[in-house]
Every structure is written in C-alpha cells, then in structure tokens.
N, C-alpha and C. Protein backbone atom coordinates (compact mmCIF):
# COMPACT_ATOMS: atom_id res chain seq x y z
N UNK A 1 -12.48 -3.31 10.83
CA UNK A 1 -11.90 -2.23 10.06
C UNK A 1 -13.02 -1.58 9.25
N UNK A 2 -13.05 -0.21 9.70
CA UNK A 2 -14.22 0.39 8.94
C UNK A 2 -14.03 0.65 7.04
N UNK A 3 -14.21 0.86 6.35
CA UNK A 3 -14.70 1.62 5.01
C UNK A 3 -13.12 2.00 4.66
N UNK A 4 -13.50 3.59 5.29
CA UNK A 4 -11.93 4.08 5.00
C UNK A 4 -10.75 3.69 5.19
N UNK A 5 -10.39 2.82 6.26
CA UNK A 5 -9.76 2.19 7.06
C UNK A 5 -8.99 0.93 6.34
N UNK A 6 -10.36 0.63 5.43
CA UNK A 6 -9.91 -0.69 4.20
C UNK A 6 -9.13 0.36 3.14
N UNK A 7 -10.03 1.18 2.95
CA UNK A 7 -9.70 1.55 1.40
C UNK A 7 -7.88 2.77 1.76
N UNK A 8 -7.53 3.32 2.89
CA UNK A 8 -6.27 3.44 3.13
C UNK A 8 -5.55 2.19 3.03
N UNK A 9 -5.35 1.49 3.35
CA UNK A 9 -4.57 -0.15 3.69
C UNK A 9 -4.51 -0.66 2.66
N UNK A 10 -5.67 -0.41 1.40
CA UNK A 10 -5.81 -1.10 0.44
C UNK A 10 -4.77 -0.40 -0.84
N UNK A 11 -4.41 1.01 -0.70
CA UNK A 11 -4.04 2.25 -1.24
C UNK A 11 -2.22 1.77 -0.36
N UNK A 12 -1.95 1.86 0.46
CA UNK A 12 -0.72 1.34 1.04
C UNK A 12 -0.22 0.44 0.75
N UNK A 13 -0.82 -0.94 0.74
CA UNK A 13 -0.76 -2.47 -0.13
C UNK A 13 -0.13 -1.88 -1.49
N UNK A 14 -1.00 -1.27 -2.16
CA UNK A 14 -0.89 -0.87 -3.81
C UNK A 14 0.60 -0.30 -4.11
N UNK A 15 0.53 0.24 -3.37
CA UNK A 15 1.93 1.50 -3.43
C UNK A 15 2.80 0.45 -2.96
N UNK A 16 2.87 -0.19 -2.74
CA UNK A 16 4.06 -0.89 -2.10
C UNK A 16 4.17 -2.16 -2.96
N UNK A 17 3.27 -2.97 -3.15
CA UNK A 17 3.90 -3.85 -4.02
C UNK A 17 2.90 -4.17 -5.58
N UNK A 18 2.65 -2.54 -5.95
CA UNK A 18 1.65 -2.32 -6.46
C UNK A 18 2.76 -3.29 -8.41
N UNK A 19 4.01 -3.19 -8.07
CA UNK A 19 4.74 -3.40 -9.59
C UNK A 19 4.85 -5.06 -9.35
N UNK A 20 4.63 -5.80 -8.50
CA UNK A 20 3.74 -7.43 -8.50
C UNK A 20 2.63 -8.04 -8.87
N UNK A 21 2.06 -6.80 -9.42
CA UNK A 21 0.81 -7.10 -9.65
C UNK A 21 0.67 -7.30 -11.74
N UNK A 22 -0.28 -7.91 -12.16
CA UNK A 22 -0.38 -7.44 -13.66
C UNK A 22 -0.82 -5.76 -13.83
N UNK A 23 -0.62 -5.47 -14.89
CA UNK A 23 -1.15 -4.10 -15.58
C UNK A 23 -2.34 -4.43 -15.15
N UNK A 24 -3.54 -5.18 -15.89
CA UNK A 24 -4.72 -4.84 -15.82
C UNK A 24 -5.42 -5.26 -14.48
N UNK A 25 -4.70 -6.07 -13.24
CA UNK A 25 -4.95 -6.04 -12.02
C UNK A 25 -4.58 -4.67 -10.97
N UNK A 26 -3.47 -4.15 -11.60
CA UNK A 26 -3.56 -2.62 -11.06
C UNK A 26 -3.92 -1.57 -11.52
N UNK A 27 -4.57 -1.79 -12.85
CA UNK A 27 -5.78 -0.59 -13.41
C UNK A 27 -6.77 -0.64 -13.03
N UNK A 28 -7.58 -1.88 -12.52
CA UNK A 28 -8.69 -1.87 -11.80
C UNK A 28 -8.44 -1.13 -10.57
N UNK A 29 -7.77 -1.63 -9.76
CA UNK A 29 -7.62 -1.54 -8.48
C UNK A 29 -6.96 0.06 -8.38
N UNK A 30 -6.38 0.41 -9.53
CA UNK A 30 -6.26 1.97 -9.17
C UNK A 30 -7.55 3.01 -9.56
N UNK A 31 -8.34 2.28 -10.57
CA UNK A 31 -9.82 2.41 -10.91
C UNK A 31 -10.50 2.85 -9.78
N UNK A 32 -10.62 2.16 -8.51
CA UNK A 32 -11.47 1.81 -7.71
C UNK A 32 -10.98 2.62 -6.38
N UNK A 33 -9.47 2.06 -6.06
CA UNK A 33 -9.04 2.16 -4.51
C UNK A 33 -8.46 4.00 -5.06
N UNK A 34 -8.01 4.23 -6.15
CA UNK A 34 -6.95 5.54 -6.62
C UNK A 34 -8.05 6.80 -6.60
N UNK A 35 -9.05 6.12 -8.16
CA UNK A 35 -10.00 7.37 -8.82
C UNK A 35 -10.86 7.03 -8.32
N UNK A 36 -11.31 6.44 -7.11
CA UNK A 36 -12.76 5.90 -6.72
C UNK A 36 -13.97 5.69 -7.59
N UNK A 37 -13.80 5.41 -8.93
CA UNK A 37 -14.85 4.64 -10.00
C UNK A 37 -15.65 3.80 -8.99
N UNK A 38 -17.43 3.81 -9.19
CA UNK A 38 -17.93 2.62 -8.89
C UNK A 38 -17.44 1.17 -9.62
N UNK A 39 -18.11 -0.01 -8.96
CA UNK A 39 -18.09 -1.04 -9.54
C UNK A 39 -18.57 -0.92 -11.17
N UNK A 40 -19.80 -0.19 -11.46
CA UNK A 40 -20.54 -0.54 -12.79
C UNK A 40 -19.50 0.76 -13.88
N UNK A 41 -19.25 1.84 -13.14
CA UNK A 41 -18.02 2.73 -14.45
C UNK A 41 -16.80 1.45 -14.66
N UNK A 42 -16.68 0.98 -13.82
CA UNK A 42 -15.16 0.18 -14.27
C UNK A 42 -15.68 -0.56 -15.43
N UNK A 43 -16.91 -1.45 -15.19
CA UNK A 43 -17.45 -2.30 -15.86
C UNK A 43 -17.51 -1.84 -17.36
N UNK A 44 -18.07 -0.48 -17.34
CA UNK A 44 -18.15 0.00 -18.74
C UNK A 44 -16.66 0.40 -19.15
N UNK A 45 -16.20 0.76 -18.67
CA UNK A 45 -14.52 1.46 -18.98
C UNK A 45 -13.65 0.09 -19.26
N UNK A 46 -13.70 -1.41 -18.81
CA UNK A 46 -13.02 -2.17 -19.50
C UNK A 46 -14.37 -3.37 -20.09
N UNK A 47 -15.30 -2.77 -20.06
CA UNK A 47 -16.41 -4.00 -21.02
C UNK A 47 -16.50 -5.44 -20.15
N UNK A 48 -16.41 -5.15 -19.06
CA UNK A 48 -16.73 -6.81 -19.03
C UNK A 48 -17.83 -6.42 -17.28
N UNK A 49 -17.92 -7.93 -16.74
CA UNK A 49 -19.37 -7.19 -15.89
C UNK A 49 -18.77 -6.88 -14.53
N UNK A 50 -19.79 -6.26 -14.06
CA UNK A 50 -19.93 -5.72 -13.19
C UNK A 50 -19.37 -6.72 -11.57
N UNK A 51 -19.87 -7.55 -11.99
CA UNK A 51 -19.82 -9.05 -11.04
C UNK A 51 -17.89 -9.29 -11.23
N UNK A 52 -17.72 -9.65 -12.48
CA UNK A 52 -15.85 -9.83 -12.62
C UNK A 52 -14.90 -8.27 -12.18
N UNK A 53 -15.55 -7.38 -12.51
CA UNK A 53 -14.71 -6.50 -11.88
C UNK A 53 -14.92 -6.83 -9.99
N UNK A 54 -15.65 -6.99 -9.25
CA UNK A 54 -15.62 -7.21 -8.04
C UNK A 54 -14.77 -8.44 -8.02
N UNK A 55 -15.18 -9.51 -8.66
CA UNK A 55 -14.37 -10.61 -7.91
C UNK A 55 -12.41 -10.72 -8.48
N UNK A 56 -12.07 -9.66 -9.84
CA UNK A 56 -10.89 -9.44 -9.63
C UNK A 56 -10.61 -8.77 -8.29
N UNK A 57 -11.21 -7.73 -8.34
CA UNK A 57 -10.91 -6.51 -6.95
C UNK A 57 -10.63 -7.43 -5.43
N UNK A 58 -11.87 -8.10 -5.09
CA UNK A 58 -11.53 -9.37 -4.56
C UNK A 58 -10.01 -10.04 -3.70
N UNK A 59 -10.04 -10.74 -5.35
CA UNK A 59 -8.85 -11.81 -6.08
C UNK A 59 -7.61 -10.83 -4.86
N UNK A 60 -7.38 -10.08 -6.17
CA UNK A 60 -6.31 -8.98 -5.54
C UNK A 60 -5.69 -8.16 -4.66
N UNK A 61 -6.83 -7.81 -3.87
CA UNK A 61 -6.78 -7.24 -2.90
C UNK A 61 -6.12 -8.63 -1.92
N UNK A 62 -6.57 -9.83 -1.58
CA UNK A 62 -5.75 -10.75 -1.38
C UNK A 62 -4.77 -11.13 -1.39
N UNK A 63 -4.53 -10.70 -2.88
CA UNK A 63 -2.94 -11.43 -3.20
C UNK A 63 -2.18 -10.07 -2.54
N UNK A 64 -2.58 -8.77 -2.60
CA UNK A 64 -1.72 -7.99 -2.20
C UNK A 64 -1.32 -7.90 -0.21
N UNK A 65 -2.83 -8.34 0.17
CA UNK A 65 -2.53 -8.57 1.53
C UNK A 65 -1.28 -10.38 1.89
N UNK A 66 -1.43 -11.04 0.92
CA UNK A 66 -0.51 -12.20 1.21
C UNK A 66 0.63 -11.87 1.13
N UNK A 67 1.06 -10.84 -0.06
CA UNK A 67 2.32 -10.23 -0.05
C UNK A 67 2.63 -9.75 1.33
N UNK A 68 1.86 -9.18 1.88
CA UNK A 68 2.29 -8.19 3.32
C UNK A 68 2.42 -9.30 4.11
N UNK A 69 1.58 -10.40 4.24
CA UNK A 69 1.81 -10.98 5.24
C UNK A 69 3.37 -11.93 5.44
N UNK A 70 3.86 -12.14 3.79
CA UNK A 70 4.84 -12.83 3.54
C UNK A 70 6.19 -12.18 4.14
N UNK A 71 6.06 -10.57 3.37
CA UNK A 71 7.08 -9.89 2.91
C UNK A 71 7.50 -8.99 4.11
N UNK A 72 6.01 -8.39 4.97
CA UNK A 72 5.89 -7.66 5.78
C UNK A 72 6.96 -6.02 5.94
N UNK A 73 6.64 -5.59 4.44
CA UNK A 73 7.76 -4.45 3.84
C UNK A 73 6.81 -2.81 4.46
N UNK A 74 5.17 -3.23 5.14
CA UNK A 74 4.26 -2.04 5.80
C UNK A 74 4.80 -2.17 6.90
N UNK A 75 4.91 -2.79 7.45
CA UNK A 75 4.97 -3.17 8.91
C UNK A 75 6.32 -2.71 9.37
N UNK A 76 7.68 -3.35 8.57
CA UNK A 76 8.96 -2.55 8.81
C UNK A 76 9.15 -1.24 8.83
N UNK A 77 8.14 -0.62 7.71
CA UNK A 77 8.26 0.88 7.40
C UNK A 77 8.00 1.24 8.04
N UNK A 78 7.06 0.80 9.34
CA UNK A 78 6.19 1.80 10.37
C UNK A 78 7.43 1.75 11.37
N UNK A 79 7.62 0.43 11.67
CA UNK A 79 8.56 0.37 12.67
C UNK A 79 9.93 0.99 12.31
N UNK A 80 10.32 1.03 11.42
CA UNK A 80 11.59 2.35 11.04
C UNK A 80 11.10 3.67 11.10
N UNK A 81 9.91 3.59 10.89
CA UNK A 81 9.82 5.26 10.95
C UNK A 81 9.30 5.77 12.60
N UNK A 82 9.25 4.78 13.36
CA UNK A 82 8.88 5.02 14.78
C UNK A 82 10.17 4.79 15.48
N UNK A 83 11.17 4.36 15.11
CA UNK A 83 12.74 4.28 15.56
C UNK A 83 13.12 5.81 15.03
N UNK A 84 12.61 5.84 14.05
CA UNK A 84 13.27 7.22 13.37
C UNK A 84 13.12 8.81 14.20
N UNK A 85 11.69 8.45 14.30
CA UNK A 85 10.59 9.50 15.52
C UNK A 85 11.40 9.79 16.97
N UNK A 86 11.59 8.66 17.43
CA UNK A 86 12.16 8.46 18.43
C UNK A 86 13.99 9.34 18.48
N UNK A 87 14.45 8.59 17.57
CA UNK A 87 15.94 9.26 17.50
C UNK A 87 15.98 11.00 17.15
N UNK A 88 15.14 11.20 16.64
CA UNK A 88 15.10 12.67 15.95
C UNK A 88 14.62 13.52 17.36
N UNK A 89 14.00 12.78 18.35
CA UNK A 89 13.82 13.38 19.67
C UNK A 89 15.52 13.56 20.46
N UNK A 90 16.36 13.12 20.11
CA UNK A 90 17.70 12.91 20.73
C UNK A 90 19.00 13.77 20.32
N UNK A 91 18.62 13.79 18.97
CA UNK A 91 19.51 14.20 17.43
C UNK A 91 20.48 15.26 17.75
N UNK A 92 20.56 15.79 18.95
CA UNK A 92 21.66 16.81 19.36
C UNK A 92 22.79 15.93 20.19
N UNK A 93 22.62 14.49 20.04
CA UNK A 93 23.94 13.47 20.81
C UNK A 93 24.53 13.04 18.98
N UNK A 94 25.82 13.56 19.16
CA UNK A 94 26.73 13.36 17.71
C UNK A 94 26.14 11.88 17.04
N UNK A 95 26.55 10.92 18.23
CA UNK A 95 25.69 9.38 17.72
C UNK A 95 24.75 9.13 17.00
N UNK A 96 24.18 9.21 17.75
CA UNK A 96 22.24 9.52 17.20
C UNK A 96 21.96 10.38 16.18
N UNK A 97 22.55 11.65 15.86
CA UNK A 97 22.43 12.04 14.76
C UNK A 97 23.17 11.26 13.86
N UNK A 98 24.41 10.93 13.74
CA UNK A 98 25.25 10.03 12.56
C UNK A 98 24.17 8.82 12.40
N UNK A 99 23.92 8.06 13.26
CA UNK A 99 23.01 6.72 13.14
C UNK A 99 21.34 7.50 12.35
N UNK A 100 20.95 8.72 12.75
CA UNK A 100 19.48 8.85 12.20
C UNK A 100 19.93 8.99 10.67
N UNK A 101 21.11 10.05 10.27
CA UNK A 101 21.02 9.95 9.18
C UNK A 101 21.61 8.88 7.98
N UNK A 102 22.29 7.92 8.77
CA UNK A 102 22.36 6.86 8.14
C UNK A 102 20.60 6.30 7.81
N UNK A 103 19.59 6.16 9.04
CA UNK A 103 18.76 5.65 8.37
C UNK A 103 17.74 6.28 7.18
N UNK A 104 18.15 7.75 7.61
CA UNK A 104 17.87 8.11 6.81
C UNK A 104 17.24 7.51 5.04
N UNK A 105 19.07 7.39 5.07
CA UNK A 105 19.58 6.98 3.42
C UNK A 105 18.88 5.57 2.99
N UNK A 106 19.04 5.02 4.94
CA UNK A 106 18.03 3.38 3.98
C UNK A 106 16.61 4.19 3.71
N UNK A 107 15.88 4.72 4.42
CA UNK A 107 14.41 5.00 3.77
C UNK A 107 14.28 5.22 2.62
C-alpha cells in the first residue's frame, strides 16, 4: 500500500470509528492524517516530542485498524454500496426500487 493509499484508509478508519478513540488520540491523528501537520508541528502544538507523537500515531492507527478487523463496519459499507450500484442499474422493476430505497434508509 503506497503513501496515499495509507493515509486514505487511515482518514476512513477515523471517520468511522473515529468517537472510540480518546480526544487527544484523535487530535493527533486529525493533526496529521486531517490537516497534514508534520511530525515536529504536532510536537510543538501539544509540547511533547517528536518521537511520542509518532509512536501515539503508531499506537492508534492500530487500534483503529483492530476495530475494522473486529467490527468490519468499511468493508460492509462497500459491500452495501456495491449491492446498492447494482440495484439502481434495475430501479425501473417496482421491487427493486421499493427494496433500493429501503436500503437506502439503512445507509
């Protein structure tokens, strides 16, 4: 996984189970992955070093990928929204429209 590739996934993670996290584990991480701050602005913006802001960023980024792997709430979304794709190709059979916009309402 290239660069961007992390830092989308890492930005998706956030948004999704970004209210599991502490305040000051998702101020970094919106620091970094949100406002793209280097490592050493974060450092000065909450005082501590340069080295602990990486190994929270780290930490976290972890715990937010364990969530996915547990919870797997990215992975459903894709796959509802590729059921969704699919039905909206159909949506002129009465069915299929009543059923899309039911899922609608779950999204």
């Amino acid at each position: 996984m290239n660069d961007l590739d992390r830092h989308m996934a890492v930005n998706a993670h956030l948004e999704t189970y970004g209210a599991l996290l502490t305040d000051r584990q998702r101020i970094i991480l919106g620091y970094y992955y949100v406002d793209n701050y280097t490592l050493a602005e974060i450092a000065d913006l909450e005082a501590i070093s340069r080295n602990a802001v990486h190994d929270l960023l780290r930490r976290t980024v972890k715990k937010l990928e364990e969530y996915e792997r547990k919870l797997q709430l990215l992975e459903k979304q894709a796959a509802l929204s590729k059921a969704m794709a699919l039905l909206e190709a159909h949506q002129d059979i009465p069915e299929i429209s009543a059923a899309l916009a039911m899922l609608k309402k779950v999204e």
